[in-house]
Protein backbone atom coordinates (compact mmCIF):
# COMPACT_ATOMS: atom_id res chain seq x y z
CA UNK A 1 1.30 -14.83 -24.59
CA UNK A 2 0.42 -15.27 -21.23
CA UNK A 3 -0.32 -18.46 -19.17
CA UNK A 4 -1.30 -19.11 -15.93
CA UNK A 5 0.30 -21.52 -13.04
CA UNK A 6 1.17 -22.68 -10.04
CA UNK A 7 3.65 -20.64 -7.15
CA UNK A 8 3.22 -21.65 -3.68
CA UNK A 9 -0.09 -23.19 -4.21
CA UNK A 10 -1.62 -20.37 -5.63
CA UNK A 11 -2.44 -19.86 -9.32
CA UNK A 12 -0.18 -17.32 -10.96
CA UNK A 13 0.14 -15.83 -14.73
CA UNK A 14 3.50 -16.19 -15.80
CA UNK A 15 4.36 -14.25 -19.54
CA UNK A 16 6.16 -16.01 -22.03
CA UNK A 17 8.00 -13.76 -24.70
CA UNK A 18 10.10 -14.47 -27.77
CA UNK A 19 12.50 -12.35 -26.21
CA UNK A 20 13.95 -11.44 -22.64
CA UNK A 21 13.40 -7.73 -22.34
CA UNK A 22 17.27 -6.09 -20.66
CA UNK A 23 16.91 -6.23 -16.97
CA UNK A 24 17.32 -2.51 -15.07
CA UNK A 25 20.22 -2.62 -12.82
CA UNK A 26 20.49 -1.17 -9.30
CA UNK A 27 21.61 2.29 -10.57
CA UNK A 28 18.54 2.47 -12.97
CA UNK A 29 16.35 1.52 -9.78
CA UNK A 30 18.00 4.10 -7.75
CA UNK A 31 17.54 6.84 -10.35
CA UNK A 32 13.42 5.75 -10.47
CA UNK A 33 12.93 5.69 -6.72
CA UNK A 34 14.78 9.24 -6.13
CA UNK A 35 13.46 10.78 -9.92
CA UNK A 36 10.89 12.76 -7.28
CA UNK A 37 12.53 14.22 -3.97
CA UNK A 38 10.54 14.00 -1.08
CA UNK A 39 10.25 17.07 0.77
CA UNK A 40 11.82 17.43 4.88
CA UNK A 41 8.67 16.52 6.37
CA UNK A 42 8.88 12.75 4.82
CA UNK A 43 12.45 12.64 4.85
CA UNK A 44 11.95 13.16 8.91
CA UNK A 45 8.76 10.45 9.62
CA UNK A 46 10.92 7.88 7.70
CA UNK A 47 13.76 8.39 9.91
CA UNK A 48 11.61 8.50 12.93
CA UNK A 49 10.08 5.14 11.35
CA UNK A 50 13.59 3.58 11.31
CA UNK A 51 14.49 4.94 15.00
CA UNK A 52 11.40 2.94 15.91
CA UNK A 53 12.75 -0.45 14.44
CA UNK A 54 9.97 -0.17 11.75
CA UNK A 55 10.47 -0.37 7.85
CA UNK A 56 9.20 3.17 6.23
CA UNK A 57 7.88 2.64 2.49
CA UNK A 58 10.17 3.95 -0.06
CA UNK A 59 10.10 7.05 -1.75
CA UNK A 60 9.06 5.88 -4.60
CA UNK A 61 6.39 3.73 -3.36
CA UNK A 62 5.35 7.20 -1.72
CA UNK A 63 5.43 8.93 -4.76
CA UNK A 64 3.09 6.15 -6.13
CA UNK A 65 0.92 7.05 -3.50
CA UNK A 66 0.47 10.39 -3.81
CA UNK A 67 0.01 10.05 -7.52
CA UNK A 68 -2.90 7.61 -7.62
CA UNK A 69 -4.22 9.88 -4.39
CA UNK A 70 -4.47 12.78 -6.79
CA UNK A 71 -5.35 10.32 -10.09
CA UNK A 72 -8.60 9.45 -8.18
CA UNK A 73 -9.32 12.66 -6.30
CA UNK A 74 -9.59 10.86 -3.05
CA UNK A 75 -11.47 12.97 -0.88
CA UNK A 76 -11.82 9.44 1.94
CA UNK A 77 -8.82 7.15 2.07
CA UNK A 78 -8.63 4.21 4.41
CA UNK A 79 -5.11 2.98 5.85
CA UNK A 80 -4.34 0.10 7.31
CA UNK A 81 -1.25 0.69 9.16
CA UNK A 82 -0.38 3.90 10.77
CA UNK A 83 3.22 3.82 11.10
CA UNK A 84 5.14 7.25 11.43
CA UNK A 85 2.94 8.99 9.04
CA UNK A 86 5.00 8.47 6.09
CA UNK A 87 2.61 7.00 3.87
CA UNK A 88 -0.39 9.38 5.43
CA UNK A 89 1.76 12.42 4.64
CA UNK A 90 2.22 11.03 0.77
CA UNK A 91 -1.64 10.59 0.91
CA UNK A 92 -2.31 14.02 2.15
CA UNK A 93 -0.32 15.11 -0.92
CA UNK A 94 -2.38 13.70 -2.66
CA UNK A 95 -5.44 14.62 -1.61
CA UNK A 96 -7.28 18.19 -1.92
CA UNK A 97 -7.94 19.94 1.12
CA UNK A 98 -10.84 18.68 2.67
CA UNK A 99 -9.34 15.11 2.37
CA UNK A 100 -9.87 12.57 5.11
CA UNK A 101 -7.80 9.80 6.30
CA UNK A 102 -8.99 6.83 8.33
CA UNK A 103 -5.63 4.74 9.86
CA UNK A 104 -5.71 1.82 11.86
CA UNK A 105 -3.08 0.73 13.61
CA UNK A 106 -2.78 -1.36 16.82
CA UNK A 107 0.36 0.44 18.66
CA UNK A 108 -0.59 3.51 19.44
CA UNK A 109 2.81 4.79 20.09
CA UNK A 110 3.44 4.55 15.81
CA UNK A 111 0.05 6.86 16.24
CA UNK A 112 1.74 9.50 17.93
CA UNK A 113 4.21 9.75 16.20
CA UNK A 114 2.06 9.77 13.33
CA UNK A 115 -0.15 12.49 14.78
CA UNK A 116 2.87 15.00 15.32
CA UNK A 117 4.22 14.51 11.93
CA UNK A 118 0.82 15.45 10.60
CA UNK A 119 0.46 18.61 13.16
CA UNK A 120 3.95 19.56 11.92
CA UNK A 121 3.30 19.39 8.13
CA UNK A 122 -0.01 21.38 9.06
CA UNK A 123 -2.45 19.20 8.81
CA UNK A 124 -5.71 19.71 10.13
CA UNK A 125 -6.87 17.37 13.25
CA UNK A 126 -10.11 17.54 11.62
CA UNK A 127 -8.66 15.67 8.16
CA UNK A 128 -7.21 12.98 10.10
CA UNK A 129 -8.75 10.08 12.01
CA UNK A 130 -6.61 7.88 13.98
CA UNK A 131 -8.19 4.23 15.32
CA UNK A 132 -5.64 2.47 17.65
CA UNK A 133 -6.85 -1.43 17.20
CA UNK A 134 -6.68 -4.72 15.33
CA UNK A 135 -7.50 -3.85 11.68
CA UNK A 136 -9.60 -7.07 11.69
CA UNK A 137 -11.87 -5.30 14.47
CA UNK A 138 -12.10 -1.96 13.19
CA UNK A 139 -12.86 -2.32 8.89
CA UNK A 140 -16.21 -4.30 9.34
CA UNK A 141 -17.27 -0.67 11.38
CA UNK A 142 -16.43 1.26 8.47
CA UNK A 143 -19.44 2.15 5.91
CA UNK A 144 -19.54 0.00 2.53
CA UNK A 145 -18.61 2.06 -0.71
CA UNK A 146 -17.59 5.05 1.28
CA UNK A 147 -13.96 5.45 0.26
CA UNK A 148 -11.77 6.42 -2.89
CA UNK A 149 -8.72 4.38 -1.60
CA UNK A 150 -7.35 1.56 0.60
CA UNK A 151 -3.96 1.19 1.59
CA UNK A 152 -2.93 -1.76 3.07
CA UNK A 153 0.60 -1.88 5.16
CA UNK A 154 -0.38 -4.09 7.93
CA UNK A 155 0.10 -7.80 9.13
CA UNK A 156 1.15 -9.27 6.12
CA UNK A 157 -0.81 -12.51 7.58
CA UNK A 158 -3.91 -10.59 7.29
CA UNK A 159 -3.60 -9.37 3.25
CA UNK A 160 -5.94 -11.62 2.17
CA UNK A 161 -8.92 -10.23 4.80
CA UNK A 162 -7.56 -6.63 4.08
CA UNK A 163 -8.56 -7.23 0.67
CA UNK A 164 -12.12 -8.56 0.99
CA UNK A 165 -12.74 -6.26 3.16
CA UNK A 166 -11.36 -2.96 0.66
CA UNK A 167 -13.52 -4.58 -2.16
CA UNK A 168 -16.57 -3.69 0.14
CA UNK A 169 -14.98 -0.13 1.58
CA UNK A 170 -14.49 0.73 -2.14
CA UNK A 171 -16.71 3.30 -4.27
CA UNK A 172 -16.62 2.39 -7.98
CA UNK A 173 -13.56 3.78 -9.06
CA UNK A 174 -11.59 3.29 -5.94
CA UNK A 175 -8.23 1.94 -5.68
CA UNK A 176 -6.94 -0.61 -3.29
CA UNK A 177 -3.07 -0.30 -3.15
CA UNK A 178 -0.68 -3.05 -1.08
CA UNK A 179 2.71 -2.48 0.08
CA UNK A 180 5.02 -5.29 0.37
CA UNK A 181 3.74 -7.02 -3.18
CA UNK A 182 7.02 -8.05 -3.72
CA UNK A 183 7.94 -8.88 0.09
CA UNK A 184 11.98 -8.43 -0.15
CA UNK A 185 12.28 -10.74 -3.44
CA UNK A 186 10.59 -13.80 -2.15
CA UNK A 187 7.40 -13.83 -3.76
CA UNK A 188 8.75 -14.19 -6.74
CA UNK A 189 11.39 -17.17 -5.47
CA UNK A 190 9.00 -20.56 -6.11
CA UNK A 191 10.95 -22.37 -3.36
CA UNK A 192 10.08 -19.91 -0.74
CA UNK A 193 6.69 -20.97 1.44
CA UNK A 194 6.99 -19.01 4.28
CA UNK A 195 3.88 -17.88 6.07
CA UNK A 196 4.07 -14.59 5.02
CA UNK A 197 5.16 -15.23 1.44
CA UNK A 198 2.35 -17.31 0.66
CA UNK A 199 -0.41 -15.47 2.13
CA UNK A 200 0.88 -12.33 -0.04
CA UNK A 201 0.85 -14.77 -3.17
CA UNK A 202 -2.90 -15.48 -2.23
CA UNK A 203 -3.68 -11.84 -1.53
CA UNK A 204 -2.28 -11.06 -4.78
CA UNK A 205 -4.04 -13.86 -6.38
CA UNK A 206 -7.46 -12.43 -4.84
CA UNK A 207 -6.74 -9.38 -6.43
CA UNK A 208 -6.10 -10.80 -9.42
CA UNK A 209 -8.75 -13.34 -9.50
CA UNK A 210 -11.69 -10.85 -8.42
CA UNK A 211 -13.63 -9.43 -11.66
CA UNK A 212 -14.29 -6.04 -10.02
CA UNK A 213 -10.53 -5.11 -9.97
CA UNK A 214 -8.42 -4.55 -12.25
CA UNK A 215 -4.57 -4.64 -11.49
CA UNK A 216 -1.43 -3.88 -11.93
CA UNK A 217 1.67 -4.66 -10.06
CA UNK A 218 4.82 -1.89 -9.78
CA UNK A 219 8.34 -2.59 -8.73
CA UNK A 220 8.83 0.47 -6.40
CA UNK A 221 9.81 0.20 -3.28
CA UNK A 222 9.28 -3.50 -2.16
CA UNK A 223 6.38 -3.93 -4.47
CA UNK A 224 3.16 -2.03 -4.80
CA UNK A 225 -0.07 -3.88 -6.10
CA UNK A 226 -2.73 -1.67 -7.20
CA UNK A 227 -6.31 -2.29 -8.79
CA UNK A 228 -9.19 -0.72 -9.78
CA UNK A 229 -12.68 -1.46 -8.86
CA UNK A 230 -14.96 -1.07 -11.41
């Protein structure tokens, strides 16, 4: 049975069961993320991420990626944040050949970094288009319905724009995907209402409350949200 209420402000469905289903523990979670090896070239940008004081995504939240890339036969993907390529190089997985990735990202140095991962995995220049900016500035430039996917890693104070603005990049059947769902156990903590907490919650409640998606939430990484559009 499922009912719906209130977390941070925000309207939330909350499951009720007869029974509490066994919880995984940490070596069952381990096993998940690691079940598919990345190759070098990932295991290098995510170590070039962390020399840069950033957080890479997972490798299973990178495996998600590259799964749903190659579920939907994304030919156009827009990313919101660049980083060090790790997610792009997931994406390019993915993707066939002719695949092309839009990234935004305002510090162009992440960029760079990106762009040499990609040149070293042998990625075409042509398959890759990087946009050094404020995401804000840059998505309402980018054509309606044009794109299989949107992946949004950015300022988590900006989810809830990122989202209205990958219903309207999205072809029907795209996928919007958001890292951080989970942001590092707090959105799930009631008593937590910091800034970026909440606006997750209410990025997650868009999501969830827009009739064109249809979601579903995975506990890889630090939370993946996924949806549909129809």
């Amino acid at each position: 049975m499922m009912t719906f209420g209130s977390l941070g402000g925000v309207t939330q469905p909350s499951i009720h069961t007869s029974s509490t289903p066994l919880a995984l523990d940490t070596r069952s979670w381990g096993y998940a993320e690691d079940f598919v090896q990345p190759d070098e070239l990932l295991r290098e940008a995510r170590e070039q991420a962390i020399t840069l004081g950033l957080e890479p995504i997972s490798n299973g939240s990178a495996t998600a990626l590259r799964f749903l890339a190659h579920l939907v036969q994304a030919r156009a993907i827009v990313e919101v944040g660049t980083g060090t390529g790790v997610s792009g190089l997931a994406l390019f997985e993915g993707m066939g050949t002719d695949g092309i990735i839009t990234s935004i990202d305002p510090e162009p140095e992440r960029q760079s970094a990106a762009r040499a991962e990609f040149t070293k995995a042998g990625v075409r220049s042509n398959r890759f288009r990087l946009i050094a900016g404020n995401p804000l500035d840059v998505l309402p430039k980018l054509r309606d319905g044009a794109y299989d996917m949107v992946f949004i890693n950015g300022d988590k104070l900006e989810y809830v724009e990122y989202v209205a603005q990958a219903l309207r990049l999205l072809r029907h059947g795209g996928v919007v995907v958001l890292n951080n769902a989970l942001w590092k156990n707090l959105v799930a903590d009631p008593d937590n209402e910091d800034d970026e907490t909440v606006i997750i919650r209410e990025a997650l409640a868009a999501v969830a409350e827009t009739e064109e998606f249809t979601p579903l939430l995975l506990p890889v990484g630090d939370g993946l949200l996924a949806a549909i559009k129809a």
